[in-house]
Protein backbone atom coordinates (compact mmCIF):
# COMPACT_ATOMS: atom_id res chain seq x y z
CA UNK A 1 118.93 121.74 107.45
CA UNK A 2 118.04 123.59 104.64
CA UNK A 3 118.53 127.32 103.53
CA UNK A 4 118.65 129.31 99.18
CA UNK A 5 116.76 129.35 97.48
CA UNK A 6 114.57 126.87 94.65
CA UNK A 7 111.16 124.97 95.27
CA UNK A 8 110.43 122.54 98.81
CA UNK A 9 110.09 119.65 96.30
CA UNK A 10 113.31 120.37 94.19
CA UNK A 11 115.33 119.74 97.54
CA UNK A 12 114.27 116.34 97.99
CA UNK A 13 115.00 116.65 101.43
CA UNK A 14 112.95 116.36 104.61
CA UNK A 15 112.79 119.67 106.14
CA UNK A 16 114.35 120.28 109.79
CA UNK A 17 115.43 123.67 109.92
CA UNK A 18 115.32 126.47 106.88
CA UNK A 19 117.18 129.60 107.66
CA UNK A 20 116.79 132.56 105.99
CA UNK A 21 120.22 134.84 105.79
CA UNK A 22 120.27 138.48 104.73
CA UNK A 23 122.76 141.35 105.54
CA UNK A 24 120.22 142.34 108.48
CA UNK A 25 120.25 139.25 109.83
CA UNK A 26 119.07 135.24 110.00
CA UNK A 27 115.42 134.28 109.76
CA UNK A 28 113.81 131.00 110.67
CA UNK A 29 111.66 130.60 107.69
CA UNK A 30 110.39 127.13 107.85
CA UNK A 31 106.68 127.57 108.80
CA UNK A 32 106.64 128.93 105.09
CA UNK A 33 107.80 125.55 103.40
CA UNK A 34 105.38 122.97 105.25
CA UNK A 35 102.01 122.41 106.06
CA UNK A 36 102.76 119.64 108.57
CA UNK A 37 104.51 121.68 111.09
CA UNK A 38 104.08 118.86 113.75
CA UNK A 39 105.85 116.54 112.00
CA UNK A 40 109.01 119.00 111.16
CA UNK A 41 108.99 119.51 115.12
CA UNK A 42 109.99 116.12 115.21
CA UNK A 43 113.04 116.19 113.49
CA UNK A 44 113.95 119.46 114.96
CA UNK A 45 116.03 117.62 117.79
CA UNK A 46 119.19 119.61 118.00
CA UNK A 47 117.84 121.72 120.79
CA UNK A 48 115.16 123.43 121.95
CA UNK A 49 113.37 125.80 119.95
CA UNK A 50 113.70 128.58 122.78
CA UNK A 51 117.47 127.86 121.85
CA UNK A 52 117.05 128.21 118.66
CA UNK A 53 115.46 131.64 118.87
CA UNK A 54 118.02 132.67 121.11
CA UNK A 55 120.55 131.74 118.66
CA UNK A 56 118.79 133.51 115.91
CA UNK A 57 117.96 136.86 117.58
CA UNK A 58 121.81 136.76 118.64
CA UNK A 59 123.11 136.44 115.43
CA UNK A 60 120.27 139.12 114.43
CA UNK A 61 121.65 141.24 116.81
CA UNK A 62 125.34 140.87 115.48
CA UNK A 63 124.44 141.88 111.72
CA UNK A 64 122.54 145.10 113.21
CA UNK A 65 124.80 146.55 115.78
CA UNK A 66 126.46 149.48 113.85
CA UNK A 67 122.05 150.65 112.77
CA UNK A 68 120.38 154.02 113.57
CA UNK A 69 117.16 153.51 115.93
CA UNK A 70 115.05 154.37 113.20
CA UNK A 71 116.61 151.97 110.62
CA UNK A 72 116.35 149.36 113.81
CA UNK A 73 112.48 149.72 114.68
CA UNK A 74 111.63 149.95 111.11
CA UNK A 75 113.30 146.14 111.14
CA UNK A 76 111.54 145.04 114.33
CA UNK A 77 108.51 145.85 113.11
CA UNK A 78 109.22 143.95 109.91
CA UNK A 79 110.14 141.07 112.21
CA UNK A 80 107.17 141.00 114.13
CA UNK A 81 104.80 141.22 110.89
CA UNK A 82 106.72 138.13 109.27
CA UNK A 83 106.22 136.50 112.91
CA UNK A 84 102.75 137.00 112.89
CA UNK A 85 102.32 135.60 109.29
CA UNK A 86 104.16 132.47 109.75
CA UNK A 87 102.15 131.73 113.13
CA UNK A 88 99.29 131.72 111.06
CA UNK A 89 100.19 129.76 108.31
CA UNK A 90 100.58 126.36 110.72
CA UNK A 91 97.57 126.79 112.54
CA UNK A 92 96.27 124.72 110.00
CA UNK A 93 97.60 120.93 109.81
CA UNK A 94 96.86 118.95 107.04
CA UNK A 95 93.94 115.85 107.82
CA UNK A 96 95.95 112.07 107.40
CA UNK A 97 93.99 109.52 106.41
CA UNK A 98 94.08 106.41 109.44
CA UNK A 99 96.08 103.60 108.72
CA UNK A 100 96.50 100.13 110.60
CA UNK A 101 99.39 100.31 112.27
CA UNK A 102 102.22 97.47 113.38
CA UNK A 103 100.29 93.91 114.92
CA UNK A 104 103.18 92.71 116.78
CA UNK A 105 104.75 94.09 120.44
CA UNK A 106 103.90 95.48 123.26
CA UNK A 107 100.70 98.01 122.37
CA UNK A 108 102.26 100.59 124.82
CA UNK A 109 105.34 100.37 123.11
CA UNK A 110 104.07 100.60 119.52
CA UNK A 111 102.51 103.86 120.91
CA UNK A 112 105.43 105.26 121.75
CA UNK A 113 106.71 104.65 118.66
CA UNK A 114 103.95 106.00 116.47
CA UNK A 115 102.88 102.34 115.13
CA UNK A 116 99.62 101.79 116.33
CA UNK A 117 96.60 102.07 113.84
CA UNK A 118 93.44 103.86 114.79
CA UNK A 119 91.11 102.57 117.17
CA UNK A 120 93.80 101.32 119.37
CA UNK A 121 94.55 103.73 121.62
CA UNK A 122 93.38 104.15 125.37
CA UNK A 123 92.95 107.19 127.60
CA UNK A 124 95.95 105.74 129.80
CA UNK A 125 98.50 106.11 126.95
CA UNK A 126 96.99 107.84 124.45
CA UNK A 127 99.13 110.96 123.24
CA UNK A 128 98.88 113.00 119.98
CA UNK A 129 102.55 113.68 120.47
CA UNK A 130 105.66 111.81 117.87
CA UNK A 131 108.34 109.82 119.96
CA UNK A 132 111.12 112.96 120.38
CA UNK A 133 114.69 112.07 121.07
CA UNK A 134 116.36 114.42 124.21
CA UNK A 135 119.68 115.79 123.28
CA UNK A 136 121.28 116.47 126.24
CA UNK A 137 124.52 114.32 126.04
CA UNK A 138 126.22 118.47 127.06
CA UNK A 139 123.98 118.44 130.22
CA UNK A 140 125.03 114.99 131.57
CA UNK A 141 128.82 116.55 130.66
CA UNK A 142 128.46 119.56 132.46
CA UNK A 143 126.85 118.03 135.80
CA UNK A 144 130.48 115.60 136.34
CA UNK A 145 132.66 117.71 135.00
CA UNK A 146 131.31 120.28 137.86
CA UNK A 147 130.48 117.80 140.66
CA UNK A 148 134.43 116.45 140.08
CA UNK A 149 135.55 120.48 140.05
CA UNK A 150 133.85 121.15 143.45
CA UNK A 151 135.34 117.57 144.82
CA UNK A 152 138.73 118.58 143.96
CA UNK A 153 138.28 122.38 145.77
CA UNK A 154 137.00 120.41 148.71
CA UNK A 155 139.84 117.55 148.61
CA UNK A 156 142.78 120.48 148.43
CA UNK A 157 141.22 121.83 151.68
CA UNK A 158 139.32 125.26 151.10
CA UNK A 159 137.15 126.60 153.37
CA UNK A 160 133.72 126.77 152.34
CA UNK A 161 133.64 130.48 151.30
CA UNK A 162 136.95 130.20 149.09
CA UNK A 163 135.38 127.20 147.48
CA UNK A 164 132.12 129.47 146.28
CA UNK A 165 134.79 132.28 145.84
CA UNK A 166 136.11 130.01 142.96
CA UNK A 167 133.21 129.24 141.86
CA UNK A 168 131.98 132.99 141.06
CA UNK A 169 134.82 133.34 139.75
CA UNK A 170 134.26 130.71 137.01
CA UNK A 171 131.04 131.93 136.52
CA UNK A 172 132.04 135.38 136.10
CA UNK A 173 134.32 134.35 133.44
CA UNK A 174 131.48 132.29 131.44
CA UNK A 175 129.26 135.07 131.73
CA UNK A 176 131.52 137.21 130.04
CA UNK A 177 131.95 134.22 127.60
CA UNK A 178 128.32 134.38 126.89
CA UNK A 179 128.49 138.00 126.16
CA UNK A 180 131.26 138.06 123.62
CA UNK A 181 130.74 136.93 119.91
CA UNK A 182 128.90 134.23 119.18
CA UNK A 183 131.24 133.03 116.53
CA UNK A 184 134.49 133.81 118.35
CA UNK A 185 133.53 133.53 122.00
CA UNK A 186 136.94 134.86 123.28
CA UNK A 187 137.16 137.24 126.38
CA UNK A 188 140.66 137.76 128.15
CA UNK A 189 141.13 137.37 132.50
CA UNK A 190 144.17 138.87 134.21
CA UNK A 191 145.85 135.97 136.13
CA UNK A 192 146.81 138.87 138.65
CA UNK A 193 143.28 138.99 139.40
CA UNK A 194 142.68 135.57 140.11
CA UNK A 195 144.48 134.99 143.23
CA UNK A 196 143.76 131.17 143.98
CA UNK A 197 146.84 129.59 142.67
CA UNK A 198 144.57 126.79 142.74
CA UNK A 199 142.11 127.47 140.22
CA UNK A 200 144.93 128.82 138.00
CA UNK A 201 146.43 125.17 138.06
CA UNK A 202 143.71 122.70 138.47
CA UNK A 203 143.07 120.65 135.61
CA UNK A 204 139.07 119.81 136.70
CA UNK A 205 138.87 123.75 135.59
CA UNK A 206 139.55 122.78 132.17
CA UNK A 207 137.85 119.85 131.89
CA UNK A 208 134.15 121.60 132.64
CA UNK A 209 135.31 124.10 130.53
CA UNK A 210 135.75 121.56 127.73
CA UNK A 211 132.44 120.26 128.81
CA UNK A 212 131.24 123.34 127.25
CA UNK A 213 133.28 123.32 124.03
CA UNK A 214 135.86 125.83 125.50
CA UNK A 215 139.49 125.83 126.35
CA UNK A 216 141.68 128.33 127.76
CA UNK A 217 144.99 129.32 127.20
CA UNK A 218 147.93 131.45 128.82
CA UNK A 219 149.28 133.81 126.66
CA UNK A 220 152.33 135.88 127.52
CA UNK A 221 150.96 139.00 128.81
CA UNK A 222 150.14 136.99 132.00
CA UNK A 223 146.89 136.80 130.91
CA UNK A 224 144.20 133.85 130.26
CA UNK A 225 142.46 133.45 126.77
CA UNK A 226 138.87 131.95 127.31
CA UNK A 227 138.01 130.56 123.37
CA UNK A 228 136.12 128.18 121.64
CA UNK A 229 137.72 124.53 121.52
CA UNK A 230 134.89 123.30 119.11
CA UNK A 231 131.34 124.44 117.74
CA UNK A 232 129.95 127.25 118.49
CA UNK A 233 126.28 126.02 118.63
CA UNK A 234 127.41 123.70 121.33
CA UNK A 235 128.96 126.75 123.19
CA UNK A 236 125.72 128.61 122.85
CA UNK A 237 123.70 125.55 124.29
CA UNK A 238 125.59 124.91 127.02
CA UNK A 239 126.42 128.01 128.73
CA UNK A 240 122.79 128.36 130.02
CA UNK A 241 123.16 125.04 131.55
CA UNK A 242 126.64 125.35 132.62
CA UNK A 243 125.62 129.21 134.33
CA UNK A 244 122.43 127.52 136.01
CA UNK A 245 124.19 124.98 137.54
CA UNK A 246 127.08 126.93 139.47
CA UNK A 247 123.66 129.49 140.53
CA UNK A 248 122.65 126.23 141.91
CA UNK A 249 125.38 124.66 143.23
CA UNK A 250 127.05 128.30 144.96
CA UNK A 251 123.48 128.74 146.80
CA UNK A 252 123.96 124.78 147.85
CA UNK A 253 127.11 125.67 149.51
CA UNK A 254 126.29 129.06 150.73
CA UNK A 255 123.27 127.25 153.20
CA UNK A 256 125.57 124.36 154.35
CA UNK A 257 127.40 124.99 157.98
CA UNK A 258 130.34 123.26 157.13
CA UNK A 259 131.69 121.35 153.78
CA UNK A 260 133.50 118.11 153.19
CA UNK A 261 133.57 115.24 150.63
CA UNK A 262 130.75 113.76 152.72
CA UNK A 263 128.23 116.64 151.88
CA UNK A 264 128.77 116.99 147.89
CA UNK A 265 126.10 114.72 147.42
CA UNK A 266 123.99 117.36 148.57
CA UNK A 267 124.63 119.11 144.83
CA UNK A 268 125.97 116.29 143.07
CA UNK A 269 124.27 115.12 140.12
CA UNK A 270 126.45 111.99 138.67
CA UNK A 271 125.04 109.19 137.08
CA UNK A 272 122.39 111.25 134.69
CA UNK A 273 120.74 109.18 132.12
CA UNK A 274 120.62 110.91 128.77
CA UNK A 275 120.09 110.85 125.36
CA UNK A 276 116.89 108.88 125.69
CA UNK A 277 113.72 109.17 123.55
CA UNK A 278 110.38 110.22 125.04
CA UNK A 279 106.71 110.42 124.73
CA UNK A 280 104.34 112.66 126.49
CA UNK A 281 100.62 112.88 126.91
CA UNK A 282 100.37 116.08 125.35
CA UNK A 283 102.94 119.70 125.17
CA UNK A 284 102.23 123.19 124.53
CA UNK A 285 104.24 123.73 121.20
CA UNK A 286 106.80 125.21 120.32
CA UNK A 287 107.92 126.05 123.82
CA UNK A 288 106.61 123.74 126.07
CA UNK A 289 108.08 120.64 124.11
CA UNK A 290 108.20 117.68 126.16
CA UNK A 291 112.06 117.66 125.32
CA UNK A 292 112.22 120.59 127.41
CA UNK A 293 112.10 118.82 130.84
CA UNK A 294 115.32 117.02 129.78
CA UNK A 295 117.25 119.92 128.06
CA UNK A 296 118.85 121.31 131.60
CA UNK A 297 118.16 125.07 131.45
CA UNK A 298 115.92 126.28 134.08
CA UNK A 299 114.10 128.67 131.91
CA UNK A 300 112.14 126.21 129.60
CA UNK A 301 109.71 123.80 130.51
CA UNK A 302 107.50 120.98 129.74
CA UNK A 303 103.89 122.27 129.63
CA UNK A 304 101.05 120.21 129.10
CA UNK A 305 97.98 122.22 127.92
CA UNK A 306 95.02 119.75 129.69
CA UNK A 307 97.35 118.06 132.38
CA UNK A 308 95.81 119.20 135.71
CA UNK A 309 93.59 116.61 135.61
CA UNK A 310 96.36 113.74 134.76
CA UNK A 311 99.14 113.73 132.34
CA UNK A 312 101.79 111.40 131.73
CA UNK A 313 105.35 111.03 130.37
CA UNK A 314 107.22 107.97 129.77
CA UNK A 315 111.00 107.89 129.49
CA UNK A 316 113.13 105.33 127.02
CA UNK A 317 116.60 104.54 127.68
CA UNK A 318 119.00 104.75 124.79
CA UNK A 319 119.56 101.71 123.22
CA UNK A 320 117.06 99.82 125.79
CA UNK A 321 120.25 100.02 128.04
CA UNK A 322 118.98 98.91 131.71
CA UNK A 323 119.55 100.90 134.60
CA UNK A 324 118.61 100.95 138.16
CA UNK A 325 117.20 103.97 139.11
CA UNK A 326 118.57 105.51 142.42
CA UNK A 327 116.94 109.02 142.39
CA UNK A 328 115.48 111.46 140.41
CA UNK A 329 115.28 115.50 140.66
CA UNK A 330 111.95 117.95 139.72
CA UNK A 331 112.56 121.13 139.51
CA UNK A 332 109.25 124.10 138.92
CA UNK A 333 109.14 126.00 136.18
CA UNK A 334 109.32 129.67 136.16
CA UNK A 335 105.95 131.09 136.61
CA UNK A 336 102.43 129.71 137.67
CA UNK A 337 102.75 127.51 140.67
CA UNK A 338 98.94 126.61 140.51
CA UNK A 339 100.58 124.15 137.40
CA UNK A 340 103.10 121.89 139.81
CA UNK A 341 102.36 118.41 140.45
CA UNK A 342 101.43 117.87 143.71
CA UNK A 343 100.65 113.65 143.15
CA UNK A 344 102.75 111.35 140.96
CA UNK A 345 103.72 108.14 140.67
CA UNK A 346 106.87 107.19 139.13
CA UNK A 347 106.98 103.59 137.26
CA UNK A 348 109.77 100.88 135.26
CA UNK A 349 109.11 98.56 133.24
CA UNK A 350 111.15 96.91 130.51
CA UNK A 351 108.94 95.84 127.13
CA UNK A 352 106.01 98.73 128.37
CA UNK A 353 104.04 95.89 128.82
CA UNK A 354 104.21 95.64 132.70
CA UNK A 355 105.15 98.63 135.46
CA UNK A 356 106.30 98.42 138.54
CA UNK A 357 106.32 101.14 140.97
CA UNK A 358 109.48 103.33 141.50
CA UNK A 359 108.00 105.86 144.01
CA UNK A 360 104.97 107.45 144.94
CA UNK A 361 104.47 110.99 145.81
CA UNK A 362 101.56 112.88 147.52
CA UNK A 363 100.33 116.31 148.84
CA UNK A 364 103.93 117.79 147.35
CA UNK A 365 104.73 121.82 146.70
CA UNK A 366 107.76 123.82 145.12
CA UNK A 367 107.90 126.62 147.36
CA UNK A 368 109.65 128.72 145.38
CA UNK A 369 110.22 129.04 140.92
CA UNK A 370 113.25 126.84 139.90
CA UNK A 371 113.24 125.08 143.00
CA UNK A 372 114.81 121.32 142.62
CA UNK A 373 113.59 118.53 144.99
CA UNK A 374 115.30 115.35 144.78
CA UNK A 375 113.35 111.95 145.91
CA UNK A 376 115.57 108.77 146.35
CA UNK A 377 114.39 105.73 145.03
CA UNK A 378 114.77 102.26 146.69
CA UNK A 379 113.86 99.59 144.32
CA UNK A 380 116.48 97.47 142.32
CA UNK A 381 114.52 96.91 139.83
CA UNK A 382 116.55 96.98 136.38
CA UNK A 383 114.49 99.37 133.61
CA UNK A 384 115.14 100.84 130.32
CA UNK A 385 111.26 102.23 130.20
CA UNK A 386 110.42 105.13 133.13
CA UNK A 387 107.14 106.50 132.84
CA UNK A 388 105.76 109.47 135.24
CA UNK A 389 101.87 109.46 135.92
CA UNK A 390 101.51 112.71 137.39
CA UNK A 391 98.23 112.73 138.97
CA UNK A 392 97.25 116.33 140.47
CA UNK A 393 98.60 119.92 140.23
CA UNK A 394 98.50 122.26 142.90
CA UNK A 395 95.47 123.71 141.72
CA UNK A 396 93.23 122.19 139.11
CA UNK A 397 89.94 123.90 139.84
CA UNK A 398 91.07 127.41 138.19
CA UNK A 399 93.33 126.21 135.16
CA UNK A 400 93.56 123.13 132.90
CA UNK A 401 97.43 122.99 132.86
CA UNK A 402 100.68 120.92 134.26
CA UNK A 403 103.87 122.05 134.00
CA UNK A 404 107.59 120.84 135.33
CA UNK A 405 110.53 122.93 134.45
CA UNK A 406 113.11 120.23 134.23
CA UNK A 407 113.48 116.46 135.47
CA UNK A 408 116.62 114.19 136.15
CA UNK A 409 116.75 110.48 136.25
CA UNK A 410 119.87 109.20 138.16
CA UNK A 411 121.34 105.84 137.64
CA UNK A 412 122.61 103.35 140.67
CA UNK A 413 126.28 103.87 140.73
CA UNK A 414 127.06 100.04 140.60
């Protein structure tokens, strides 16, 4: 990260993020320093850059709360100019001469990591995309921390309602989390109006809230102090995730007749592999990264611009660590249902010089936007390479594109 003043060159630094700071607000400036915007995409692996936008515009927002209207609109329409400008300065990427690339290994696997030379490539696997690296350690955290929260409601014996009762109110208290400061993050709950004297006391409460770099504290008014326990960036990424998956997980237990420790498989979702490094056939930048299906917020997505036809993803375990894949989820994406896959075949391998298939899907729909499907997998096959060939969309005769919202690769508990 980068951000002052002085010229690109005098940094001697490889550019990730420049932020420009003023007293009306931060700017992400760094379309202005490069001409290879692709490759800076690369190494801009922190989040997603809808997250990063977020982030920006919130801190934006801070620095102009106290401004007239008219001081305000004369400062979005500032902001949409420079917008414009720095759209147009990376439509144009610089031409790189070909080079051979690496002789030895797999050639799939030299793909994926950018080291074949040209004339190499196939249709089957070949992908103008860099290798990106999914950070998403938060959403693995967030998905045990709540599956072991909901266990421990349903161990002490509460009904089903008082179990989504706690639940709301958890999310209640994160969405007022989310609406204080972004640098402070502290809101304030009256224990008198909390009246499960479980929640108050069990400890699974503040371990998903540390799963989201918060803590809370009882001061002695009575009350409870909801703060930050770490970074703040992490707060700010994980709070989407964190407030999607009680949505999810309160609507689970809402449509179930009757709840026990039998049924919490129904929204459990232990056993996520993260922090692995993928490749794609193609993504609609900036927002429809391929990083995106991984991220766990519902409201980003992968989106592949010429995918209807066929596109492809493959998955790489960190540190070629070999699992056995038990199930995976897919959730759609917000809009355009035309652009689900509808035919796919999920496949392991472990050098990405063989496959062998996981699962097989056809004729599939998402009836409704964010709706997550889970398909259990049967093989024991051990993999640290997953790659989806999605094969057909729901409609490929009036658009070109795929898209998938998000997608979760479970391990085999043993």
């Amino acid at each position: 990260m980068a951000a002052g003043g002085g010229r690109r060159e005098d940094w001697n630094k490889k550019l990730s993020y420049v932020i420009a700071i003023s007293k009306d607000g931060a700017h992400d400036v760094t379309k202005r320093y490069t001409k290879k915007w692709h490759e800076i995409l690369s190494r801009r692996n922190i989040t997603t850059e809808a997250s990063v936008f977020t982030i920006i515009s919130n801190l934006k927002r801070e620095c102009r709360n106290e401004y007239s209207h008219e001081i305000l609109s004369i400062l979005e329409s500032r902001d949409k100019k420079e917008y414009d400008e720095l759209e147009i300065v990376h439509l144009q990427t610089e031409s790189l001469p070909s080079l051979p690339g690496r002789q030895s290994g797999s050639k799939e696997w030299r793909l994926a990591r950018s080291e074949l030379g040209s004339g190499e490539s196939d249709s089957s696997c070949d992908s103008s995309c860099p290798v990106r690296t999914c950070i998403d350690s938060h959403v693995h955290s967030i998905h045990c921390s709540l599956t072991h929260l909901v266990s421990s409601f349903i161990g002490s014996g509460l009904s089903k309602s008082e179990v989504a009762k706690n639940l709301e109110i958890l999310r209640k208290m994160l969405v007022d989390v989310k609406l204080s400061s972004f640098k402070v993050r502290k809101v304030y709950v009256d224990y008198n109006s909390i009246n499960s004297k479980l929640f108050k006391e069990n400890s699974f409460v503040d371990k998903f809230l540390f799963s989201l770099s918060l803590k809370r504290n009882l001061e002695s008014d009575e009350k409870i102090c909801i703060t930050l326990a770490g970074n703040p960036v992490l707060t700010s990424l994980a709070l989407p995730v964190a407030l999607h998956d009680l949505d999810e997980t309160i609507g689970s237990i809402r449509i179930i007749d009757h709840l026990d420790q039998s049924l919490i498989k129904n929204f459990s979702r232990l056993n996520r592999i993260s922090c692995g490094s993928i490749l794609a056939s193609g993504e609609q930048l900036p927002f429809g990264i391929a990083t995106a299906a991984f991220d766990g917020c519902r409201l980003s997505k992968w989106e592949e611009p010429n995918g209807a036809q066929g596109c492809w993803l493959i998955y790489k375990a960190k540190s070629n660590q070999m699992h056995i894949l038990k199930a995976y989820d897919l959730m759609s994406a917000n809009d355009a249902p035309e652009r689900d896959p509808m035919d796919w075949i999920l496949e392991g391998g472990e050098d990405g010089t063989s496959w062998n298939i996981l699962d097989q899907q056809s004729f599939q729909t998402f009836e409704n936007r964010f709706q997550r499907r889970r398909f259990e997998v049967s093989s024991e096959w051990k993999c640290n390479i997953f790659r989806f060939r999605f094969l057909k969309v729901r409609d490929q005769t009036s658009q070109s594109r795929f898209q998938i919202g998000t997608i979760d690769l479970y391990a085999n508990e043993g």
